[in-house]
C-alpha atoms as a PDB file:
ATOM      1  CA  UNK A   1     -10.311-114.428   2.256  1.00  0.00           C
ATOM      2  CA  UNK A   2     -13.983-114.945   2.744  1.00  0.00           C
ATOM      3  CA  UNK A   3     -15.670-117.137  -0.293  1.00  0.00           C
ATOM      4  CA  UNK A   4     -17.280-115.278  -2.927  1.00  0.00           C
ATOM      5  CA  UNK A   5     -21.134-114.732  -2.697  1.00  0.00           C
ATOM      6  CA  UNK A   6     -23.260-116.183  -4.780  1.00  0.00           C
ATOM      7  CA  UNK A   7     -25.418-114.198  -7.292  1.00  0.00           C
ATOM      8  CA  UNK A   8     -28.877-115.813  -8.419  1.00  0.00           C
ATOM      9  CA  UNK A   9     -28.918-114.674 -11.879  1.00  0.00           C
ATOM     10  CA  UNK A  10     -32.558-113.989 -13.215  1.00  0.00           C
ATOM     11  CA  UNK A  11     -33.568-116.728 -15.609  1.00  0.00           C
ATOM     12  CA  UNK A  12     -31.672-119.135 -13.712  1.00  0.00           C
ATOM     13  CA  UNK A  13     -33.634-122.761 -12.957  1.00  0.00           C
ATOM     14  CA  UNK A  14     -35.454-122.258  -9.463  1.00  0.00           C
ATOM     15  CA  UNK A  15     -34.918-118.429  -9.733  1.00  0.00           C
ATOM     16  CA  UNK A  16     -38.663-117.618  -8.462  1.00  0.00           C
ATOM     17  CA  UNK A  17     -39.304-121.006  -6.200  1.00  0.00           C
ATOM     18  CA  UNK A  18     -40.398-120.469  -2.924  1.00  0.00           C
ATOM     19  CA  UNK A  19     -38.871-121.768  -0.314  1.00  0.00           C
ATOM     20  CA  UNK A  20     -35.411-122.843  -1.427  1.00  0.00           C
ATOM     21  CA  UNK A  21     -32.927-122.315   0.913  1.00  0.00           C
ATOM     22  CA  UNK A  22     -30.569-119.525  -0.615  1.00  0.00           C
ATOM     23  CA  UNK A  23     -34.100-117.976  -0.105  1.00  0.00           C
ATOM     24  CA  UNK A  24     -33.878-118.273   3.534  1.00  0.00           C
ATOM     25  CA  UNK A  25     -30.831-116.575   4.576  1.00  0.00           C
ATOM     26  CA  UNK A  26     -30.867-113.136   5.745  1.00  0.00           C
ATOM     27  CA  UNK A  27     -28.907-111.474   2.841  1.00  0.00           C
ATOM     28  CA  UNK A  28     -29.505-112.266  -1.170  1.00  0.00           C
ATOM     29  CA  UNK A  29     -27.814-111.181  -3.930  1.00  0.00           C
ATOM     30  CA  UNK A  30     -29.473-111.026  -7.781  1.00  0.00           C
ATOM     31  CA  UNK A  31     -28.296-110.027 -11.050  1.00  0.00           C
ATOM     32  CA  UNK A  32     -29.335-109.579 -14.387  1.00  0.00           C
ATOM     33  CA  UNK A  33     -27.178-109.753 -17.751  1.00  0.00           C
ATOM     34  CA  UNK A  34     -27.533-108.422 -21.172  1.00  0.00           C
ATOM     35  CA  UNK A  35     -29.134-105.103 -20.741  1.00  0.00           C
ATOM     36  CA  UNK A  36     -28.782-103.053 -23.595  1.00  0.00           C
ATOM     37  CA  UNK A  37     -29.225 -99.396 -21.576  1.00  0.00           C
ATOM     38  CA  UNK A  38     -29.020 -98.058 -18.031  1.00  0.00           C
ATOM     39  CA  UNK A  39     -33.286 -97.358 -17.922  1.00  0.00           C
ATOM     40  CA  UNK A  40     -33.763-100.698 -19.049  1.00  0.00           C
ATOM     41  CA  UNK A  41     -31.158-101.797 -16.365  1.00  0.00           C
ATOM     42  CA  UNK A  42     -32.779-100.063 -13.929  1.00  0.00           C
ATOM     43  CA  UNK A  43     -36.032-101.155 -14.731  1.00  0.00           C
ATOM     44  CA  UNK A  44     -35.178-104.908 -14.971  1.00  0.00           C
ATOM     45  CA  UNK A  45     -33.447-104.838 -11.668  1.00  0.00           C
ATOM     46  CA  UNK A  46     -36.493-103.880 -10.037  1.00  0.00           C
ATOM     47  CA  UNK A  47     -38.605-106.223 -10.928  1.00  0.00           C
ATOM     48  CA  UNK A  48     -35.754-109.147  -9.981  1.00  0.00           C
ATOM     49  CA  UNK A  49     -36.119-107.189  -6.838  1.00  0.00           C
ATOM     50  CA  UNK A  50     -39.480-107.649  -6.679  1.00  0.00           C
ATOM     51  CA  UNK A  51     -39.428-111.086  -7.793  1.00  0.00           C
ATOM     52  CA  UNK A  52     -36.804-112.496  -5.415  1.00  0.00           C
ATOM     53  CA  UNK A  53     -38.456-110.956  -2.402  1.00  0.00           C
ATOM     54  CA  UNK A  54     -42.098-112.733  -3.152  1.00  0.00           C
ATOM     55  CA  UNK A  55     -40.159-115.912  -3.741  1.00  0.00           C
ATOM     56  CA  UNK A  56     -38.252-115.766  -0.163  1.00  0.00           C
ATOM     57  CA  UNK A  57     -41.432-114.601   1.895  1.00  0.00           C
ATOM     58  CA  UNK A  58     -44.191-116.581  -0.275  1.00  0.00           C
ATOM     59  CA  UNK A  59     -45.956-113.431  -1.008  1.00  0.00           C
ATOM     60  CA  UNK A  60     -47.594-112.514  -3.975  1.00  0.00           C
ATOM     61  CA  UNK A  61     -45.272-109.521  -6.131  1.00  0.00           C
ATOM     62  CA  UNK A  62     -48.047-107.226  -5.621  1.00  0.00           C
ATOM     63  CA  UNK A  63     -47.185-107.241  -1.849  1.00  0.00           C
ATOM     64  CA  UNK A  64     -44.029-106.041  -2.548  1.00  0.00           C
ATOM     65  CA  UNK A  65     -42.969-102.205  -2.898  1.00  0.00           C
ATOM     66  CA  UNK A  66     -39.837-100.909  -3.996  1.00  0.00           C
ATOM     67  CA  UNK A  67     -38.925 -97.212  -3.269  1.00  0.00           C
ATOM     68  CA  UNK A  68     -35.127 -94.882  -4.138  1.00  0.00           C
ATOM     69  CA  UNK A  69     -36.010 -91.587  -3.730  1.00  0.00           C
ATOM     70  CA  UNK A  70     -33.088 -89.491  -4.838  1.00  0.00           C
ATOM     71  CA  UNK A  71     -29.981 -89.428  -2.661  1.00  0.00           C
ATOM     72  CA  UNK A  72     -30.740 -92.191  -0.485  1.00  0.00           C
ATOM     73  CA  UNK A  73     -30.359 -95.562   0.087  1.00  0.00           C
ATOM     74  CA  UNK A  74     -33.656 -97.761  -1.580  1.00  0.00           C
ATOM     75  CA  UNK A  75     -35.268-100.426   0.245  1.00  0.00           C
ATOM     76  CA  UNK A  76     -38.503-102.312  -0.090  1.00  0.00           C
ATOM     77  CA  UNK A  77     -42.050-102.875   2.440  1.00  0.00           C
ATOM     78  CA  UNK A  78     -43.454-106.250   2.222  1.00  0.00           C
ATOM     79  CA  UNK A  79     -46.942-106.637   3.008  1.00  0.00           C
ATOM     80  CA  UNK A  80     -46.964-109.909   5.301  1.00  0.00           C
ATOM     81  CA  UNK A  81     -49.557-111.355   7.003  1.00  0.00           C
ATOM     82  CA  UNK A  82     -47.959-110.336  10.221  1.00  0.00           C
ATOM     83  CA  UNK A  83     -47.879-106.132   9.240  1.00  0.00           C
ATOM     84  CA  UNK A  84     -45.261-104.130   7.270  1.00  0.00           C
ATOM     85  CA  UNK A  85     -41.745-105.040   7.095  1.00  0.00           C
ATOM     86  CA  UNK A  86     -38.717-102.869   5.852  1.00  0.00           C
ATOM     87  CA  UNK A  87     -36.248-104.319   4.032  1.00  0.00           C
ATOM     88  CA  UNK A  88     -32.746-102.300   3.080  1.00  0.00           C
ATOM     89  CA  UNK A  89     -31.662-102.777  -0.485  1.00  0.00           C
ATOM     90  CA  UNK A  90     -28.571-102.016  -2.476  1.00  0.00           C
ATOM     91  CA  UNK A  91     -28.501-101.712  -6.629  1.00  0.00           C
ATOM     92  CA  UNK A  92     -25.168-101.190  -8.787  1.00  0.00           C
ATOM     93  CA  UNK A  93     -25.205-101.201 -12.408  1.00  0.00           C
ATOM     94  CA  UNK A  94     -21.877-101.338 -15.233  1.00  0.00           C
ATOM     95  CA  UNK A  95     -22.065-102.438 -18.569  1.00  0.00           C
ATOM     96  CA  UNK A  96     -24.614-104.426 -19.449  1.00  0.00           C
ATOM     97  CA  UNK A  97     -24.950-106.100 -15.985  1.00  0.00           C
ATOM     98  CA  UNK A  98     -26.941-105.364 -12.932  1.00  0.00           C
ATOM     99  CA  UNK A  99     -26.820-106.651  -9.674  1.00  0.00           C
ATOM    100  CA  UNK A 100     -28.467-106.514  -6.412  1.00  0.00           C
ATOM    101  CA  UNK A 101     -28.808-107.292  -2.589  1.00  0.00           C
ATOM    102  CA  UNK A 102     -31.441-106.936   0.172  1.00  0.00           C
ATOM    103  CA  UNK A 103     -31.142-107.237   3.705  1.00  0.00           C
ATOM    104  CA  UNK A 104     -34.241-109.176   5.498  1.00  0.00           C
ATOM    105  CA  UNK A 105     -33.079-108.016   8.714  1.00  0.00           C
ATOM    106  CA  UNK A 106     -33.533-104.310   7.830  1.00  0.00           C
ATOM    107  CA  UNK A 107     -29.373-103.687   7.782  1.00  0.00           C
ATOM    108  CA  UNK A 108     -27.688-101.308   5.953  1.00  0.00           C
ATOM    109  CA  UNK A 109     -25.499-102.749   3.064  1.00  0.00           C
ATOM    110  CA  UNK A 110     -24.005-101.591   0.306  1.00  0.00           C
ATOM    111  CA  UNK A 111     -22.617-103.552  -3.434  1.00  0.00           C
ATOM    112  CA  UNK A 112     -21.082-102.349  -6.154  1.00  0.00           C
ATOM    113  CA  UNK A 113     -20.084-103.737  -9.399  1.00  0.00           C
ATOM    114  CA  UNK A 114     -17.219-102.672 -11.589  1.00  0.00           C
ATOM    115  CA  UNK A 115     -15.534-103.836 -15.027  1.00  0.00           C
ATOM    116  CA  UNK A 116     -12.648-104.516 -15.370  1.00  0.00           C
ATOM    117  CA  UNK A 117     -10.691-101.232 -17.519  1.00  0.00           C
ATOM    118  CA  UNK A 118      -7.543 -99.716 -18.098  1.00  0.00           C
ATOM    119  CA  UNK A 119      -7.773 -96.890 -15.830  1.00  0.00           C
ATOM    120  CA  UNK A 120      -4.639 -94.398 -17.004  1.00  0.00           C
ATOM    121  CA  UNK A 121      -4.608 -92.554 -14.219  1.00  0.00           C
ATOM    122  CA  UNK A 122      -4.825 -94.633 -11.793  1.00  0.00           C
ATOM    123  CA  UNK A 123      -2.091 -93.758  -9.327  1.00  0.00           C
ATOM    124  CA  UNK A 124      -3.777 -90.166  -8.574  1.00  0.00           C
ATOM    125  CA  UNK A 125      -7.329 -91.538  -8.829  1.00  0.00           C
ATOM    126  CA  UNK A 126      -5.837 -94.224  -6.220  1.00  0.00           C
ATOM    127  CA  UNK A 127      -4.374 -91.485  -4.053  1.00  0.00           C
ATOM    128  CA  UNK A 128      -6.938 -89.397  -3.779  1.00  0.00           C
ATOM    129  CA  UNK A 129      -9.937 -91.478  -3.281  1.00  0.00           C
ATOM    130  CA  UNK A 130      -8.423 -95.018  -2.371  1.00  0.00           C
ATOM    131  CA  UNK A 131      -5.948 -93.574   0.269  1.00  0.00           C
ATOM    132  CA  UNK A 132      -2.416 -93.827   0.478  1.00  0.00           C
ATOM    133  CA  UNK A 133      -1.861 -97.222   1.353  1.00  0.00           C
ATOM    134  CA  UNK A 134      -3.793 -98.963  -0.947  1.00  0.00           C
ATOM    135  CA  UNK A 135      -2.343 -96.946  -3.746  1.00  0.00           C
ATOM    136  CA  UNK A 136       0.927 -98.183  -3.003  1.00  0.00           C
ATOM    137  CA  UNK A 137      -0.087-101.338  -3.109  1.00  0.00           C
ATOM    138  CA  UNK A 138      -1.337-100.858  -6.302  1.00  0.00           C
ATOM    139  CA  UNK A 139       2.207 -99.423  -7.404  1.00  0.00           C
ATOM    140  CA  UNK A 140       4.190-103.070  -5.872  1.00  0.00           C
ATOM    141  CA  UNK A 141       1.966-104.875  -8.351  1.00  0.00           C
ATOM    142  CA  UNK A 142       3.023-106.144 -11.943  1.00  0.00           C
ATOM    143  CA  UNK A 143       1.630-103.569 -14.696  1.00  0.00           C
ATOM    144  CA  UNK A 144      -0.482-107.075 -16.264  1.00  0.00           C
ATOM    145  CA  UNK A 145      -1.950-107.209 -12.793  1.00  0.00           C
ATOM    146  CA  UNK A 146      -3.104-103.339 -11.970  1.00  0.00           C
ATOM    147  CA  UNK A 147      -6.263-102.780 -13.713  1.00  0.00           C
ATOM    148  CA  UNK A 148      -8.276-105.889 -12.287  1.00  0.00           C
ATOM    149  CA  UNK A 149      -6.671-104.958  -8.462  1.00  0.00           C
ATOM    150  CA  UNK A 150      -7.424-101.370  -9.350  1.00  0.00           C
ATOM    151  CA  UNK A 151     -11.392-102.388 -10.234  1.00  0.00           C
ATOM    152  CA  UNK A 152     -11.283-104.629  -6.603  1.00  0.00           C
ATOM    153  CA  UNK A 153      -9.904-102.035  -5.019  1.00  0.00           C
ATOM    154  CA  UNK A 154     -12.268 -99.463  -6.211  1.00  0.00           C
ATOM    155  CA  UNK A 155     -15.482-101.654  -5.770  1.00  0.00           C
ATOM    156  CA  UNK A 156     -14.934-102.485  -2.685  1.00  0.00           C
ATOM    157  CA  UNK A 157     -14.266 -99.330  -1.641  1.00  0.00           C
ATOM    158  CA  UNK A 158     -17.256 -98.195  -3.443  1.00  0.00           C
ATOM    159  CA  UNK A 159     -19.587-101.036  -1.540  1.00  0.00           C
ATOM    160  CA  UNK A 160     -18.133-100.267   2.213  1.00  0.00           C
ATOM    161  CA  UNK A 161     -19.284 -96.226   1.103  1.00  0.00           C
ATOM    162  CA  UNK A 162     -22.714 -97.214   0.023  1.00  0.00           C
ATOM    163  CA  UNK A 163     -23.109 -99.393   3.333  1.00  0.00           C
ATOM    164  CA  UNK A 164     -22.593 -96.173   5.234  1.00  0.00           C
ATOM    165  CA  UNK A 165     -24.834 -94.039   3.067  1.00  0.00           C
ATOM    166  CA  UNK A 166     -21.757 -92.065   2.153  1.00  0.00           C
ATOM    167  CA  UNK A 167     -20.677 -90.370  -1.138  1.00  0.00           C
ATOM    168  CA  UNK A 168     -17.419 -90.770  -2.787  1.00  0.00           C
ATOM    169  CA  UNK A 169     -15.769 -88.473  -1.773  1.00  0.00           C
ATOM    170  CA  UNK A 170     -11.514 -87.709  -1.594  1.00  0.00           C
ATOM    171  CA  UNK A 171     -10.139 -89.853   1.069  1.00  0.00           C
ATOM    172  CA  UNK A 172      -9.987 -88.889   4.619  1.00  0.00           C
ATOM    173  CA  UNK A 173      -8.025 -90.881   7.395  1.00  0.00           C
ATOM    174  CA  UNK A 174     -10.276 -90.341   9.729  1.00  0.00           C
ATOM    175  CA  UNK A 175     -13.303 -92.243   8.375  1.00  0.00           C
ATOM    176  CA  UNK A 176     -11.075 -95.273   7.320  1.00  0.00           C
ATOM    177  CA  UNK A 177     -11.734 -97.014  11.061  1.00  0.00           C
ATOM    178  CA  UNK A 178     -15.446 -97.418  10.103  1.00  0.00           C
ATOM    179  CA  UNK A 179     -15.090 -98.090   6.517  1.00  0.00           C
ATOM    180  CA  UNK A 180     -12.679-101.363   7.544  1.00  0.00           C
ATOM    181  CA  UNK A 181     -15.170-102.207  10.399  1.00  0.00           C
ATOM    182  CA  UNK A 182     -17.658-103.115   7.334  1.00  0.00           C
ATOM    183  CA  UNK A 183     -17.683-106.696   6.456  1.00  0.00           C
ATOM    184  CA  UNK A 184     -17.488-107.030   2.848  1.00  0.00           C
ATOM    185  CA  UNK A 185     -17.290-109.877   0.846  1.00  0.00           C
ATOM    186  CA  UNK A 186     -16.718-110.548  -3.108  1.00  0.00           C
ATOM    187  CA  UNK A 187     -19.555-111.422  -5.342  1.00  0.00           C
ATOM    188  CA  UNK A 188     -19.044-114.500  -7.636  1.00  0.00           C
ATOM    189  CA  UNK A 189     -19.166-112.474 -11.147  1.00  0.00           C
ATOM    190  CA  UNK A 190     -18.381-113.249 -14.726  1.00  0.00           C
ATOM    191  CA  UNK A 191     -15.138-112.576 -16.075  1.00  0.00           C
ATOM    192  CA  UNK A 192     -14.463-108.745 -16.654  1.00  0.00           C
ATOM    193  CA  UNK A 193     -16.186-107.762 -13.707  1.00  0.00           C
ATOM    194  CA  UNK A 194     -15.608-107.594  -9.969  1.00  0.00           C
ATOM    195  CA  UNK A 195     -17.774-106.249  -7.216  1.00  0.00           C
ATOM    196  CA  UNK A 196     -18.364-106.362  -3.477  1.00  0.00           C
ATOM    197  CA  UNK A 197     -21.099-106.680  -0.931  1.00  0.00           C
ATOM    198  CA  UNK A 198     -20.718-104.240   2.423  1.00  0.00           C
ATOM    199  CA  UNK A 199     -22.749-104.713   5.372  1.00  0.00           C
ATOM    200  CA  UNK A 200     -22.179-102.144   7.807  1.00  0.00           C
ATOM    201  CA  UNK A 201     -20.896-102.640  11.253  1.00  0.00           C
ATOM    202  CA  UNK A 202     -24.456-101.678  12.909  1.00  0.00           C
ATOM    203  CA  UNK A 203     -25.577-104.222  11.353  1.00  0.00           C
ATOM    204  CA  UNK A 204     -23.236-107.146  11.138  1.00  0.00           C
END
């Protein structure tokens, strides 16, 4: 199993320094805790966005754009010194946590983030949108096990979609060749949560 990534949590010593090397490589992850609504989440996720990407490219914030326009993916422009560069993003929110990646090489990715819940239904839920196999897997496992498998399960799931700029949607066979071609990887989360990051194939 690949090692979990690491999340730069907002707030965090050397959060905003230029320059440091978890700066430099081509994907980041960031997260922020302790938001007491989902506007406020969203809000406060930006501006890590924002905040993150001046750090890595040693540009002021106000060269840095963010745009989601409704039903697609949201990425960012950075004004270098060189022209314009895109840069795909990816935002999930549960709870009070947010967290989110960005691409510097333009790729498409996708993360998700998930608590950790009794989910009643799962078997069904797990049918339908997980696919057969991996809900029975879910049905081998010890009942005191299920709910955090059922959240990995589901988020990762959930990242390889986003990746692809596809909706949930109830499983089809046919798509699962491109959804495994995805790397994904865990994120390195408190406890009661799980997520994922997907980068899709194209861009791997």
């Amino acid at each position: 199993m690949d090692a979990p990534v690491t999340v730069r949590w907002a707030g965090d010593a050397g959060f905003s320094e230029p320059g440091a090397p978890a700066r430099r490589a081509a994907i980041g992850v960031v997260g922020v805790t302790g938001q007491p609504d989902r506007e406020t989440a969203r809000l406060r996720i930006r501006s890590v966005l924002v905040e993150a990407l001046a750090a890595h490219c040693g540009i002021d914030a106000g060269r840095v754009q963010l745009y989601s326009p409704e039903g697609l993916a949201p990425w960012a422009v950075l004004a270098l010194d060189g022209g314009e560069r895109r840069i795909a993003l990816a935002i999930s929110h549960d709870g009070d946590m947010s967290v989110a990646a960005y691409a510097l090489d333009g790729g498409a990715l996708g993360i998700d983030l998930t608590s950790i819940v009794p989910v009643p239904d799962w078997e069904p839920v797990a049918h339908d949108y997980l696919g057969p196999a991996a809900a029975q897997a879910l049905a081998a496992l010890p009942a005191g096990e299920r709910d955090a498998a059922f959240a990995r399960a589901w988020s990762e799931h959930e990242a390889r979609l986003k990746s692809l700029g596809w909706q949930l949607d109830e499983w089809r066979g046919e798509r699962a060749p491109m959804l495994l071609a995805c790397r994904c990887r865990p994120l390195a989360l408190p406890d009661g949560y799980v997520g994922y990051l997907a980068v899709a194939a194209t861009a791997a």
